[in-house]
C-alpha atoms as a PDB file:
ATOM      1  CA  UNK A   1      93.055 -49.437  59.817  1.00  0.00           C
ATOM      2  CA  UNK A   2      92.646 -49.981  56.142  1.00  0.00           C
ATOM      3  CA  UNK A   3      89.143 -50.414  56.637  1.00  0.00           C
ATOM      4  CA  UNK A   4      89.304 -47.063  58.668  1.00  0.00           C
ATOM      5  CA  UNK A   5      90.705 -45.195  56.295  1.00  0.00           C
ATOM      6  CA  UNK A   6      89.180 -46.494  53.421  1.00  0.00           C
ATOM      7  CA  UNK A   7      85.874 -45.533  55.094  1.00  0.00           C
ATOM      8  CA  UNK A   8      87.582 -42.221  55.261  1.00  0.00           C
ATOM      9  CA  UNK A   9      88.448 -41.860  52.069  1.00  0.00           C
ATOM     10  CA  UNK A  10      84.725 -43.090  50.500  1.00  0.00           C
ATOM     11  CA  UNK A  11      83.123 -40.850  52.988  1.00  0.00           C
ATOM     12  CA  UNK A  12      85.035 -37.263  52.439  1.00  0.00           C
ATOM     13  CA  UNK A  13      85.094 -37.384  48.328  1.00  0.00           C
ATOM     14  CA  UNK A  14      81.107 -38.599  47.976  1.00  0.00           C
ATOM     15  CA  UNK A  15      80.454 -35.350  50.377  1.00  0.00           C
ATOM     16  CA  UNK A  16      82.562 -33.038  48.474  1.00  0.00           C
ATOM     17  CA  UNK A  17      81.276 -33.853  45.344  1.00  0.00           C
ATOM     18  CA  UNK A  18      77.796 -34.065  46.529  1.00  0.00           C
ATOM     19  CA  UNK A  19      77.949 -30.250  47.757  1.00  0.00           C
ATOM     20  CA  UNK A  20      80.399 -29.659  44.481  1.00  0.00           C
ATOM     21  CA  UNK A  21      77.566 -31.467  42.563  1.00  0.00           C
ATOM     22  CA  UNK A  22      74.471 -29.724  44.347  1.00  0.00           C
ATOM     23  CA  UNK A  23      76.180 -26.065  43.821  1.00  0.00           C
ATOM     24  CA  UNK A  24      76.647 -26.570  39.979  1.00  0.00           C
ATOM     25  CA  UNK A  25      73.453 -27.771  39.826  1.00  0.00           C
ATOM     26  CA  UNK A  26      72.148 -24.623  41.398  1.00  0.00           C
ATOM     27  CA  UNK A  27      74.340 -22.331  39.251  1.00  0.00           C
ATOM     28  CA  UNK A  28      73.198 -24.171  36.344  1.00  0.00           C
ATOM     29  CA  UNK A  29      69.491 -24.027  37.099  1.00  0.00           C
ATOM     30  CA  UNK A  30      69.919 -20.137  37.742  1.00  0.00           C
ATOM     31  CA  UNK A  31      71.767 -19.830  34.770  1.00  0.00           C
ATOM     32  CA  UNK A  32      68.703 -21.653  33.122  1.00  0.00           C
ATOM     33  CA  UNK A  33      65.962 -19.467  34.929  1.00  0.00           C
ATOM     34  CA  UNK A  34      67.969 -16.380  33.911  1.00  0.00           C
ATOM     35  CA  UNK A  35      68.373 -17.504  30.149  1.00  0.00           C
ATOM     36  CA  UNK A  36      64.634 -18.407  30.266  1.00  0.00           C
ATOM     37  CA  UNK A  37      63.546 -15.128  31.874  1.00  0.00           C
ATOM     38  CA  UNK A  38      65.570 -13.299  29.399  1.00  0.00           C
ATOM     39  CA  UNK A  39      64.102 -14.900  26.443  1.00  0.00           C
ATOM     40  CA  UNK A  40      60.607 -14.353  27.357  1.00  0.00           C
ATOM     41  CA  UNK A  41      60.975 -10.837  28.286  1.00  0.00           C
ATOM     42  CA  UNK A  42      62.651 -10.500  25.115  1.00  0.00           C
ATOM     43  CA  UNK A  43      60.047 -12.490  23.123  1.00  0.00           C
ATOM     44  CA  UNK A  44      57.480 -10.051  24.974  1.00  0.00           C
ATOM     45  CA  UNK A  45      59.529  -7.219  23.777  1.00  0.00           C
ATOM     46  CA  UNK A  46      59.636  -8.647  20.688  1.00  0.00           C
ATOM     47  CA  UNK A  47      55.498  -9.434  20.181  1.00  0.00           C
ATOM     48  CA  UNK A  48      54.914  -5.921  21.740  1.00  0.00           C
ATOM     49  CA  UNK A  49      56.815  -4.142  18.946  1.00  0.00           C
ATOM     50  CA  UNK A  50      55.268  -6.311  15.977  1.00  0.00           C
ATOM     51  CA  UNK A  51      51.821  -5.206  17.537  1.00  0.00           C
ATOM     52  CA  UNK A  52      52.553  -2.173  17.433  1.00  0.00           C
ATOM     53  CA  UNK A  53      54.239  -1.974  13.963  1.00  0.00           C
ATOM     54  CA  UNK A  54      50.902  -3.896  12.684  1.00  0.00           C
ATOM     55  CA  UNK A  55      48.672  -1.282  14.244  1.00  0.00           C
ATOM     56  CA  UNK A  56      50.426   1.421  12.907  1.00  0.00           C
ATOM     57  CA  UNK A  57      50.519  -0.746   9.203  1.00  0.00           C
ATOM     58  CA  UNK A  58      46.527  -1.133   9.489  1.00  0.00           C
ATOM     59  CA  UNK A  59      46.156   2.271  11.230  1.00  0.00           C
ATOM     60  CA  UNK A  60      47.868   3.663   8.016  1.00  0.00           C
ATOM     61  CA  UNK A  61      45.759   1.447   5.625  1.00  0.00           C
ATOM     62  CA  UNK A  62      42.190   2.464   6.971  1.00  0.00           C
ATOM     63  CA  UNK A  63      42.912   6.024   6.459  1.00  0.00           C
ATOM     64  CA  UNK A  64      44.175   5.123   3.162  1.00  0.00           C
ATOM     65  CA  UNK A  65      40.939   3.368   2.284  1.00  0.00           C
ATOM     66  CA  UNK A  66      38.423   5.944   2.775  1.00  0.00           C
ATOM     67  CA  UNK A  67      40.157   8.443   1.437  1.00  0.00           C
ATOM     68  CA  UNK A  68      40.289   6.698  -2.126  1.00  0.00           C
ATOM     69  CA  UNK A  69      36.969   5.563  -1.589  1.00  0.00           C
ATOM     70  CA  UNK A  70      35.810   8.982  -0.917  1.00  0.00           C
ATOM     71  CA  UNK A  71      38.127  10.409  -4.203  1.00  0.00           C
ATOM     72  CA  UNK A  72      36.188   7.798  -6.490  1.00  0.00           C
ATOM     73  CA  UNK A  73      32.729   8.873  -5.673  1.00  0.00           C
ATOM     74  CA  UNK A  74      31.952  12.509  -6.850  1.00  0.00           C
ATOM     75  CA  UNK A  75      29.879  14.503  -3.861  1.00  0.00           C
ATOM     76  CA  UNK A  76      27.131  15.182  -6.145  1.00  0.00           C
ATOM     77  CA  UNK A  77      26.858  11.185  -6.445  1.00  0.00           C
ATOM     78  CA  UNK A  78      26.737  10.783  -2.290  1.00  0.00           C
ATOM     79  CA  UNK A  79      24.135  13.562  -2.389  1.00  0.00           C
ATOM     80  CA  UNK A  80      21.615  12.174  -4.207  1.00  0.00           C
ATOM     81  CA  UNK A  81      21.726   9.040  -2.563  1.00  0.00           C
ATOM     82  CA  UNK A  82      21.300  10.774   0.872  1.00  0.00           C
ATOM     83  CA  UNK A  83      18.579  12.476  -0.396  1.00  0.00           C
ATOM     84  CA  UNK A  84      16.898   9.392  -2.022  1.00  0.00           C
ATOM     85  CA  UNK A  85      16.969   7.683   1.714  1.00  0.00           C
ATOM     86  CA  UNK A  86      14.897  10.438   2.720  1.00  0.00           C
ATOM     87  CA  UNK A  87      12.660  10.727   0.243  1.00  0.00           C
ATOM     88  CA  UNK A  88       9.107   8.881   0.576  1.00  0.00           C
ATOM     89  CA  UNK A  89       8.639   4.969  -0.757  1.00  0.00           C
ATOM     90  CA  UNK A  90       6.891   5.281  -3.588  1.00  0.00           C
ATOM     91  CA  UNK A  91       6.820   1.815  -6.109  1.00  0.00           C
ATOM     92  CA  UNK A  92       8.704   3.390  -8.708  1.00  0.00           C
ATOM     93  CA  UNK A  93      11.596   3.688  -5.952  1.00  0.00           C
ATOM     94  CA  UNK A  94      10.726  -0.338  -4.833  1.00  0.00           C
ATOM     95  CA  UNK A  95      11.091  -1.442  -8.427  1.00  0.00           C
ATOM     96  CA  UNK A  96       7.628  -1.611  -8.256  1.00  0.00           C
ATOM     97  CA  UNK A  97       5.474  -1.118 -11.922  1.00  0.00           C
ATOM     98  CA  UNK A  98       3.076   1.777 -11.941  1.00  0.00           C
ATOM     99  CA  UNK A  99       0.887   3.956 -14.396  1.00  0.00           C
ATOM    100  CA  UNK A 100       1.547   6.985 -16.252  1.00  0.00           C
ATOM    101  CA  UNK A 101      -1.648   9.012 -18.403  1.00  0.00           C
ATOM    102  CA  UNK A 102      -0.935   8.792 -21.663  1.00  0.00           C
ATOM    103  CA  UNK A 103      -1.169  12.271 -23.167  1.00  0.00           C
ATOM    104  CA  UNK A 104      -2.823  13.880 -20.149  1.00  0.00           C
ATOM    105  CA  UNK A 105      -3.476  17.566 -20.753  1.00  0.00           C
ATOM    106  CA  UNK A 106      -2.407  18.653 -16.657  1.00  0.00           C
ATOM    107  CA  UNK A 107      -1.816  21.868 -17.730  1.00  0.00           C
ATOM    108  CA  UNK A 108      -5.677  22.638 -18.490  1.00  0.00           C
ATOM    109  CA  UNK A 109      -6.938  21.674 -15.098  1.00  0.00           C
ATOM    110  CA  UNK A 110      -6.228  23.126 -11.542  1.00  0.00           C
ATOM    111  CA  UNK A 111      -3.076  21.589 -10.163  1.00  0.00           C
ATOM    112  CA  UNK A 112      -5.157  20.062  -7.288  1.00  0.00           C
ATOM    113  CA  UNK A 113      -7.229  18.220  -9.385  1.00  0.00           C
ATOM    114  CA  UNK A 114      -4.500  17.139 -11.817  1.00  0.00           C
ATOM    115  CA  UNK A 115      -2.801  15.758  -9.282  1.00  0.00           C
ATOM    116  CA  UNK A 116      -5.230  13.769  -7.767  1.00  0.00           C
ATOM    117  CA  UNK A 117      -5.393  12.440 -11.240  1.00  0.00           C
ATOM    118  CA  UNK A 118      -2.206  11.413 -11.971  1.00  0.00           C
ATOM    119  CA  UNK A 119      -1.727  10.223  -8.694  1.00  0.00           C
ATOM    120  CA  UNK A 120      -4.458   7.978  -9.165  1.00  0.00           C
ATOM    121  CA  UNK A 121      -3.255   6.613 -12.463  1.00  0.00           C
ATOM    122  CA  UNK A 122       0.527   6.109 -10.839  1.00  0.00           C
ATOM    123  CA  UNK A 123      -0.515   3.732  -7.980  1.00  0.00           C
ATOM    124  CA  UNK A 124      -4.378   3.148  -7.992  1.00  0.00           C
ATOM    125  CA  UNK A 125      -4.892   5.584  -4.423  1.00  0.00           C
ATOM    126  CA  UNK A 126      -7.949   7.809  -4.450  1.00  0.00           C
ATOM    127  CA  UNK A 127      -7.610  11.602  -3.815  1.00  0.00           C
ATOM    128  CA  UNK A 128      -8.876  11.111  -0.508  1.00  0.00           C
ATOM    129  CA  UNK A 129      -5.903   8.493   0.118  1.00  0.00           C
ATOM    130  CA  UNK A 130      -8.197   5.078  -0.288  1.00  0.00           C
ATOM    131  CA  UNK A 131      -6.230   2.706  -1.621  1.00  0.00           C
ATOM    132  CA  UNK A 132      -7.959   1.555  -4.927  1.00  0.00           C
ATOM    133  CA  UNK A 133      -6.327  -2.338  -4.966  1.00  0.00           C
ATOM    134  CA  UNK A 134      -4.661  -1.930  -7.721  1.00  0.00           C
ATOM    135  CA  UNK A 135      -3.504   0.450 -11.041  1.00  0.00           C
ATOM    136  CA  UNK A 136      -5.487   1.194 -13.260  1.00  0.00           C
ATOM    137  CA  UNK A 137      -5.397   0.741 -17.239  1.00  0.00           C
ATOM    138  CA  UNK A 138      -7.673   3.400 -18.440  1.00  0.00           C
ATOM    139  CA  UNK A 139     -10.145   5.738 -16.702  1.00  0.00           C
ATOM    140  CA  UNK A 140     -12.178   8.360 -17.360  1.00  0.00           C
ATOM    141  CA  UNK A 141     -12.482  11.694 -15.344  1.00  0.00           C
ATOM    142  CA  UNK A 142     -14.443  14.733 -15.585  1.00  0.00           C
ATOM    143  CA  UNK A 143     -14.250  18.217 -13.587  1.00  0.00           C
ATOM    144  CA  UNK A 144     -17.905  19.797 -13.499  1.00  0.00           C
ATOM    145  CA  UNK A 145     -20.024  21.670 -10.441  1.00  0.00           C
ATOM    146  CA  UNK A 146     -22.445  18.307 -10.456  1.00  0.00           C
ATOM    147  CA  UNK A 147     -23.902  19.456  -7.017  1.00  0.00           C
ATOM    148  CA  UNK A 148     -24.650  23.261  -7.923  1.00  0.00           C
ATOM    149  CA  UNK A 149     -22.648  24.163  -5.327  1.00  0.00           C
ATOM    150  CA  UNK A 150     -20.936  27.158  -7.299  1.00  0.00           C
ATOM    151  CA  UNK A 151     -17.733  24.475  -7.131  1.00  0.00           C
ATOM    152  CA  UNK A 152     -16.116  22.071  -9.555  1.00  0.00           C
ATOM    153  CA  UNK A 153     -16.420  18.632  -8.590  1.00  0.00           C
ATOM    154  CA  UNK A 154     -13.746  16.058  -9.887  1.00  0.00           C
ATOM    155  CA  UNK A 155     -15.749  12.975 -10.986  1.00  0.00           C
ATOM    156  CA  UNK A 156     -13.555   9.609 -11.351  1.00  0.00           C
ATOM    157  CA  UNK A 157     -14.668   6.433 -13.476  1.00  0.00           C
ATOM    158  CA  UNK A 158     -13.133   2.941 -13.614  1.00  0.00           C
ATOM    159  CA  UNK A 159     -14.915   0.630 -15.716  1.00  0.00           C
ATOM    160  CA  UNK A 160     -12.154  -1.322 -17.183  1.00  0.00           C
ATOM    161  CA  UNK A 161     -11.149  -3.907 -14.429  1.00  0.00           C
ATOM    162  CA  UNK A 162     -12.859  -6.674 -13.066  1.00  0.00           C
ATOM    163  CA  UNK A 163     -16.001  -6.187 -11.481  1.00  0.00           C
ATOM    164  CA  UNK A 164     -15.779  -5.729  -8.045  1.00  0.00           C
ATOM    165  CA  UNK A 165     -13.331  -2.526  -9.044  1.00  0.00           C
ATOM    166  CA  UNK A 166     -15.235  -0.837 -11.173  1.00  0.00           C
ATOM    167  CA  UNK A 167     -16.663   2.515  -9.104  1.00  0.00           C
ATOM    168  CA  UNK A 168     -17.631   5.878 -10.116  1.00  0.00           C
ATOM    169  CA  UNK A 169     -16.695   8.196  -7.366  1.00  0.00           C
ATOM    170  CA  UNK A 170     -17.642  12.429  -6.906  1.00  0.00           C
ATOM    171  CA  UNK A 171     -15.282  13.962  -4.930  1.00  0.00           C
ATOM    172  CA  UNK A 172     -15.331  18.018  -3.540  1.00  0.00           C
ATOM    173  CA  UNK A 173     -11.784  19.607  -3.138  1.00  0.00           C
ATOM    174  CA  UNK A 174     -11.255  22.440  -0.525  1.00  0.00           C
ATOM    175  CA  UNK A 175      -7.471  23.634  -0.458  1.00  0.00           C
ATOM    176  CA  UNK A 176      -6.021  20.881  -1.646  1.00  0.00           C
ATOM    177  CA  UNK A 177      -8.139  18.578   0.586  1.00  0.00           C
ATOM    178  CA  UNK A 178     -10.635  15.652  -1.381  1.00  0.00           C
ATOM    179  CA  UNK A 179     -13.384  14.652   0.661  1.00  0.00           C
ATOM    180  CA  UNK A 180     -15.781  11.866  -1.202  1.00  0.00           C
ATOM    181  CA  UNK A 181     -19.374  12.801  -1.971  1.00  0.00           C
ATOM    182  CA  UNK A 182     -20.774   9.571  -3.600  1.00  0.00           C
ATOM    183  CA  UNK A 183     -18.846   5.990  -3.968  1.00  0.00           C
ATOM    184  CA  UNK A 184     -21.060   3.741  -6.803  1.00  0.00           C
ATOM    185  CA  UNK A 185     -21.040   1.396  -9.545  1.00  0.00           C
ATOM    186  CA  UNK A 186     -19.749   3.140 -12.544  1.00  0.00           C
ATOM    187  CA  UNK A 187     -23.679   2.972 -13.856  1.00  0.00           C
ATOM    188  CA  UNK A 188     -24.737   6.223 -12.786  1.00  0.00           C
ATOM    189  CA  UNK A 189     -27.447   8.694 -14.315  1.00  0.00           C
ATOM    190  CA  UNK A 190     -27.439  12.109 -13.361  1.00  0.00           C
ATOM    191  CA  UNK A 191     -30.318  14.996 -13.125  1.00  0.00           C
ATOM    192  CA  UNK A 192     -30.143  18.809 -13.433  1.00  0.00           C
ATOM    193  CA  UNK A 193     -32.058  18.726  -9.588  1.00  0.00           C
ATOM    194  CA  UNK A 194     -28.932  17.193  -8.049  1.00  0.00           C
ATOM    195  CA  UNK A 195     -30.421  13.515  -7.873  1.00  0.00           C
ATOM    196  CA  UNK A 196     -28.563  10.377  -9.329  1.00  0.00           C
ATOM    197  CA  UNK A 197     -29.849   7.486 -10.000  1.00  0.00           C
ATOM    198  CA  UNK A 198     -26.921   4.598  -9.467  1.00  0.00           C
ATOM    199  CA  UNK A 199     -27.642   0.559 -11.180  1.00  0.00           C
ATOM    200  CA  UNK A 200     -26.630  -2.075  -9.521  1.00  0.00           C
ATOM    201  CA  UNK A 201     -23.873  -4.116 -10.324  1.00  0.00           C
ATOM    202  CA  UNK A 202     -26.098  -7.374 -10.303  1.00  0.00           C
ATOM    203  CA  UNK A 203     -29.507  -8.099 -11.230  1.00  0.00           C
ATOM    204  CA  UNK A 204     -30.994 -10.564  -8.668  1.00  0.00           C
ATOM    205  CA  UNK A 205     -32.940 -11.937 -11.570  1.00  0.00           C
ATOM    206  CA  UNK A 206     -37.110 -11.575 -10.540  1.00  0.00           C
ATOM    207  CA  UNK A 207     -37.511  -7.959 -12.825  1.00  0.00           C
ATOM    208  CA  UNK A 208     -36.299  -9.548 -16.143  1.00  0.00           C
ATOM    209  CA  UNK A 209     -35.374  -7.344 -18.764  1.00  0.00           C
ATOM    210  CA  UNK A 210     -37.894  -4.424 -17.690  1.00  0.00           C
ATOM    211  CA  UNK A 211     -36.267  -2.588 -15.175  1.00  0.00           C
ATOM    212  CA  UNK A 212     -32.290  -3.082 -14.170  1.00  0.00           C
ATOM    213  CA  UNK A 213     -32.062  -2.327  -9.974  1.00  0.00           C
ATOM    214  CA  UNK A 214     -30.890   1.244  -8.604  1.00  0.00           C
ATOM    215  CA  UNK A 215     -30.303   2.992  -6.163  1.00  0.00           C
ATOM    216  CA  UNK A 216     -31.739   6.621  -5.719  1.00  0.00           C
ATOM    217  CA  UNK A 217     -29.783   9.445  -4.131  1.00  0.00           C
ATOM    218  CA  UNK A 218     -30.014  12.975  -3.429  1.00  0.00           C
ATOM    219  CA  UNK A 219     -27.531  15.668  -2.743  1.00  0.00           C
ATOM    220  CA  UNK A 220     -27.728  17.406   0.418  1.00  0.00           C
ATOM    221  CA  UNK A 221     -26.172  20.780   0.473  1.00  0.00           C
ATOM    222  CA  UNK A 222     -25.958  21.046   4.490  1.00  0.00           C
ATOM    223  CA  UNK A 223     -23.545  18.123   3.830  1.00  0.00           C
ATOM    224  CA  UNK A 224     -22.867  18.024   0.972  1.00  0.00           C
ATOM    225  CA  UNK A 225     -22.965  14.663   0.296  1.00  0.00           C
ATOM    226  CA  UNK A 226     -25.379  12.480  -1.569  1.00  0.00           C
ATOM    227  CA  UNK A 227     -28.098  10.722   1.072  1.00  0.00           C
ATOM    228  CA  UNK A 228     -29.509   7.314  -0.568  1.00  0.00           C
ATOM    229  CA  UNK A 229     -33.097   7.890  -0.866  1.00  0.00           C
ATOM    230  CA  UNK A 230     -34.021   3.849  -1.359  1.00  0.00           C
ATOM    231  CA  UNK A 231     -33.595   1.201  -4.051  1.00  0.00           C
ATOM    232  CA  UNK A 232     -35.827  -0.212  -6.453  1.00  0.00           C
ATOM    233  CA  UNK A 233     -36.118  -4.187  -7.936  1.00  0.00           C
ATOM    234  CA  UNK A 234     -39.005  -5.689  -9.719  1.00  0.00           C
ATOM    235  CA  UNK A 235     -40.791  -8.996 -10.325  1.00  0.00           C
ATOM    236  CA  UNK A 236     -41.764 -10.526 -13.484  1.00  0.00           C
ATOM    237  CA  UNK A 237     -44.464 -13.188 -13.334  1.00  0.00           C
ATOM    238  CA  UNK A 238     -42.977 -14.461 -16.799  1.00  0.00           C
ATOM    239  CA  UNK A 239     -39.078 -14.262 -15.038  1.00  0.00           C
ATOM    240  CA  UNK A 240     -41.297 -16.472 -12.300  1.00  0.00           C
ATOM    241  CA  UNK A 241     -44.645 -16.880 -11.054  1.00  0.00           C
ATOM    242  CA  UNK A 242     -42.745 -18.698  -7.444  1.00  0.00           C
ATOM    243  CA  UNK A 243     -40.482 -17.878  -5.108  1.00  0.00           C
ATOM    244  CA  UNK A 244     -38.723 -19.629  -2.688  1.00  0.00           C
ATOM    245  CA  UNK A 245     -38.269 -17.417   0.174  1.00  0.00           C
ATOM    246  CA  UNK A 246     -41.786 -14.578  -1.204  1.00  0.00           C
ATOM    247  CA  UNK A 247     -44.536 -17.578  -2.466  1.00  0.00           C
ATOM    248  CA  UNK A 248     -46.241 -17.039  -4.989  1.00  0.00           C
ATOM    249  CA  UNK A 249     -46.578 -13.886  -7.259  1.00  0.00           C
ATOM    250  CA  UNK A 250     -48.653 -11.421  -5.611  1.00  0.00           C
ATOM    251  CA  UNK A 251     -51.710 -11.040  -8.018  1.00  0.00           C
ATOM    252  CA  UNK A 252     -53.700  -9.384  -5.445  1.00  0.00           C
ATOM    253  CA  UNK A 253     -51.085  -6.101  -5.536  1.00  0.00           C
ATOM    254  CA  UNK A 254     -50.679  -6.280  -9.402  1.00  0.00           C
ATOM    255  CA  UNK A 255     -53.966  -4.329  -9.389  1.00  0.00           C
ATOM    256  CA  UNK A 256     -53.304  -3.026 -13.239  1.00  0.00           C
ATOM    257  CA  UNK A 257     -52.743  -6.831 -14.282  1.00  0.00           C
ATOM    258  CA  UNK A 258     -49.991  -6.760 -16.309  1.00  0.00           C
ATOM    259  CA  UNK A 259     -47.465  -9.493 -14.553  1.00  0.00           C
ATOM    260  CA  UNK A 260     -45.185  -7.182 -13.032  1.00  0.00           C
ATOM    261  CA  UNK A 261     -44.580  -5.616  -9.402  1.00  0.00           C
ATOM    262  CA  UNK A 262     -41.912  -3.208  -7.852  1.00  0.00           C
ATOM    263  CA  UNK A 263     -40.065  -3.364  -4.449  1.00  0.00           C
ATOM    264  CA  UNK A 264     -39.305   0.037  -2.625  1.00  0.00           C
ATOM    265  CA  UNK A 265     -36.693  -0.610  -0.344  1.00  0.00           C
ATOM    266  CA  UNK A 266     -36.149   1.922   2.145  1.00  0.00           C
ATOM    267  CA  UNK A 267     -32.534   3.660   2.647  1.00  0.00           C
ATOM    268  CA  UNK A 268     -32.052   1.239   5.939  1.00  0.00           C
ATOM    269  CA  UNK A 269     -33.099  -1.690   3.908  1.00  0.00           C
ATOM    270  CA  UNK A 270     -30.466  -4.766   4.825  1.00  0.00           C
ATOM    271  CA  UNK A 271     -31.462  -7.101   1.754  1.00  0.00           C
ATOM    272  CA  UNK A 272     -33.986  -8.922   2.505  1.00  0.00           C
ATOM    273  CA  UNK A 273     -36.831  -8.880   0.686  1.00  0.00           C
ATOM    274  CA  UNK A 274     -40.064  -8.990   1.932  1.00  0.00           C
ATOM    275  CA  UNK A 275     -43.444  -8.637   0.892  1.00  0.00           C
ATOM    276  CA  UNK A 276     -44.280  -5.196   2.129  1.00  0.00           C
ATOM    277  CA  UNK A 277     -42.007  -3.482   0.037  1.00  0.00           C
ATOM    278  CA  UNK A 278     -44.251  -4.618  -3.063  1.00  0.00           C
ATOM    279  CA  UNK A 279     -46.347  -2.087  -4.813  1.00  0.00           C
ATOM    280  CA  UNK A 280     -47.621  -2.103  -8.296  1.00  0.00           C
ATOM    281  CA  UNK A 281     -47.155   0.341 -10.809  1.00  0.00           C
ATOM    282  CA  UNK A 282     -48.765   3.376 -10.100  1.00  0.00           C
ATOM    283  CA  UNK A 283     -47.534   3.267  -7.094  1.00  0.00           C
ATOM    284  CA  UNK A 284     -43.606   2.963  -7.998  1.00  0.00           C
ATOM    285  CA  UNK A 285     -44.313   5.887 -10.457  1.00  0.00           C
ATOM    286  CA  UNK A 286     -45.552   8.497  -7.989  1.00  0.00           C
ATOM    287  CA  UNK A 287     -42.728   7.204  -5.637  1.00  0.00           C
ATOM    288  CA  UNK A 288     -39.958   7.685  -8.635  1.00  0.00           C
ATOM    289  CA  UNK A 289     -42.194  11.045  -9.936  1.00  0.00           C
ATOM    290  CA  UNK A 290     -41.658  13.097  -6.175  1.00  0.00           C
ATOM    291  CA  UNK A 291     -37.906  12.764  -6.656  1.00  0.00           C
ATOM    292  CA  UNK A 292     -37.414  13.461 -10.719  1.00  0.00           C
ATOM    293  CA  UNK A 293     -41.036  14.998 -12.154  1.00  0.00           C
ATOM    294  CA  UNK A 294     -39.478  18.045 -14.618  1.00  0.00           C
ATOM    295  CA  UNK A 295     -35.788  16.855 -13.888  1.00  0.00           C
ATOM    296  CA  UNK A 296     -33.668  16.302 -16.874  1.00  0.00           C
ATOM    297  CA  UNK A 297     -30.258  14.619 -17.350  1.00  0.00           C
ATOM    298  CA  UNK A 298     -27.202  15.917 -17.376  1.00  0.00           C
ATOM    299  CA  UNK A 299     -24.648  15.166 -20.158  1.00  0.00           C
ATOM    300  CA  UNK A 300     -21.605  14.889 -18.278  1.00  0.00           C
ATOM    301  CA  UNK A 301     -17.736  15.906 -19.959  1.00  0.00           C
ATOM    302  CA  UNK A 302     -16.292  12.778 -19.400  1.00  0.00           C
ATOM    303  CA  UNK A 303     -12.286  12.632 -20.492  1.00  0.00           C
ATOM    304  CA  UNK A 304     -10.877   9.196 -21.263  1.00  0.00           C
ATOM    305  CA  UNK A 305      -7.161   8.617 -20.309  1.00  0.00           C
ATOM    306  CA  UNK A 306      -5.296   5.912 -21.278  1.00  0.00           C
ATOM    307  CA  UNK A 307      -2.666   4.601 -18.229  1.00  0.00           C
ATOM    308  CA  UNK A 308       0.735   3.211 -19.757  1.00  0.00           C
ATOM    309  CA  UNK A 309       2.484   0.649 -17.333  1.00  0.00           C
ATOM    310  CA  UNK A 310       6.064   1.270 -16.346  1.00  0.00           C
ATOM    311  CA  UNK A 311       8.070  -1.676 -15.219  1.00  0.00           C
ATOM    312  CA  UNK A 312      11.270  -0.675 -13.834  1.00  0.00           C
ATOM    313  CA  UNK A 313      12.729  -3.492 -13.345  1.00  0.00           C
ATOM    314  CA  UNK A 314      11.567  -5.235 -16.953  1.00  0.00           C
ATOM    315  CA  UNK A 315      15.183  -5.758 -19.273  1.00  0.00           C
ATOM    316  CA  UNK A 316      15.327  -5.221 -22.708  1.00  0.00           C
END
């Protein structure tokens, strides 16, 4: 019996407090959840209104912002910067240098022309919008009816650069519009019958110090524009009596004997030489004589202008 009721009494307390146990347990993991649930919903509530307070804080300091920003800057100061965006590049605008005429009388020429002019001098560009490489430091211009065409002409000269720059150039205007005539080597003679005669910028060394190489042109009024008539080079048997690519010198067409031949290349002529463009004397002179006989030269009103570089960006 004492082992009975022993068993008894073991069994019936380790079951109460078992359930006694499991139920406080389950209060106390409710009580948990609940306390757990409550915090985050209030830590949600919490993080929701700080959001919303720092919204409003940074809502309140960007419309702060511009509206100092936009008290600081006078609108005359925002309007010329909108209207500088708009505006075309130009290299004074890049920080670019560029030329300015020194002491350029603009007011005495058509506005056209002097535009063209000091366009030219700012940034090197042709009236007709070629781009001339590069500015130039002094020019010379002149306005004159070189083509008899009842019309001034503006005539541009660059002579002071480096070689393969230097060009003479005859340009007609038309309302405002610059179409080019003749593009040469600033070495150009001019006649009253509207023919030009233009050097070359080399000498190819065979007509020695007789005769410097030309080209011949002629103005064409159903074009107007000038149409290249041919070129002329020489030989001098003292220069060289042999040549590599022609022989020998061609005695048998120096007919007058004196050492010295002519080529007449035609207007198609692609630079080779050959030996049926030689002709002696005589012959050149009746060839030049059809073109100029009675024709005098003109004496053209060249203006020099001095071009003053502008640096923007130079300090000091």
């Amino acid at each position: 019996m004492k082992e009975k009721i022993f068993m008894k009494k073991s069994w019936m307390p380790v079951g109460i407090i078992c359930i006694a146990l499991s139920l406080t347990a389950c209060s106390a993991s409710a009580e948990n959840e609940t306390s757990a649930e409550s915090s985050i919903l209030s830590a949600d509530i919490d993080e929701s209104v700080s959001n919303e307070a720092e919204e409003n804080v940074s809502s309140d300091v960007e419309e702060a912002i511009p509206a100092e920003a936009e008290e600081s800057v006078p609108n005359e100061t925002a309007k010329s910067v909108f209207s500088e965006s708009d505006e075309t590049s130009s290299p004074e605008k890049e920080g670019l240098p560029y030329g300015r005429p020194v002491d350029f009388d603009s007011d005495s020429l058509p506005a056209d022309i002097a535009h063209a002019i000091e366009n030219y001098c700012y940034n090197g560009t042709f009236p007709d919008g070629q781009e001339g490489g590069a500015v130039p430091d002094r020019i010379s211009y002149a306005v004159y009816d070189i083509d008899k065409d009842g019309k001034d002409e503006l005539i541009l000269q660059n002579s002071d650069t480096f070689m393969s720059g230097m060009t003479e150039r005859i340009y007609s205007c038309q309302d405002g519009i610059f179409r080019e005539e003749l593009s040469e080597f600033p070495v150009l003679t001019y006649y009253d019958n509207g023919i030009i005669q233009a050097e070359w910028s080399h000498n190819q060394g065979l007509s020695g110090e007789r005769l410097w190489p030309y080209n011949l042109y002629r103005y064409q009024p159903e074009t107007d524009n000038y149409e290249l008539l041919g070129s002329v080079d020489a030989w001098d048997r003292e220069r060289a009596d042999f040549d590599n690519y022609l022989g020998a010198f061609p005695d048998e067409i120096d007919i007058d004997k004196d050492g010295y031949v002519y080529f007449l290349l035609s207007a198609d002529w692609e630079g080779q030489y050959n030996s049926s463009a030689i002709v002696d004397g005589p012959d050149y002179e009746n060839w030049r004589n059809q073109y100029l006989s009675g024709a005098k030269t003109l004496d053209i009103p060249y203006q020099e202008l001095e071009v003053e570089m502008i640096y923007p960006n130079a300090q000091g």
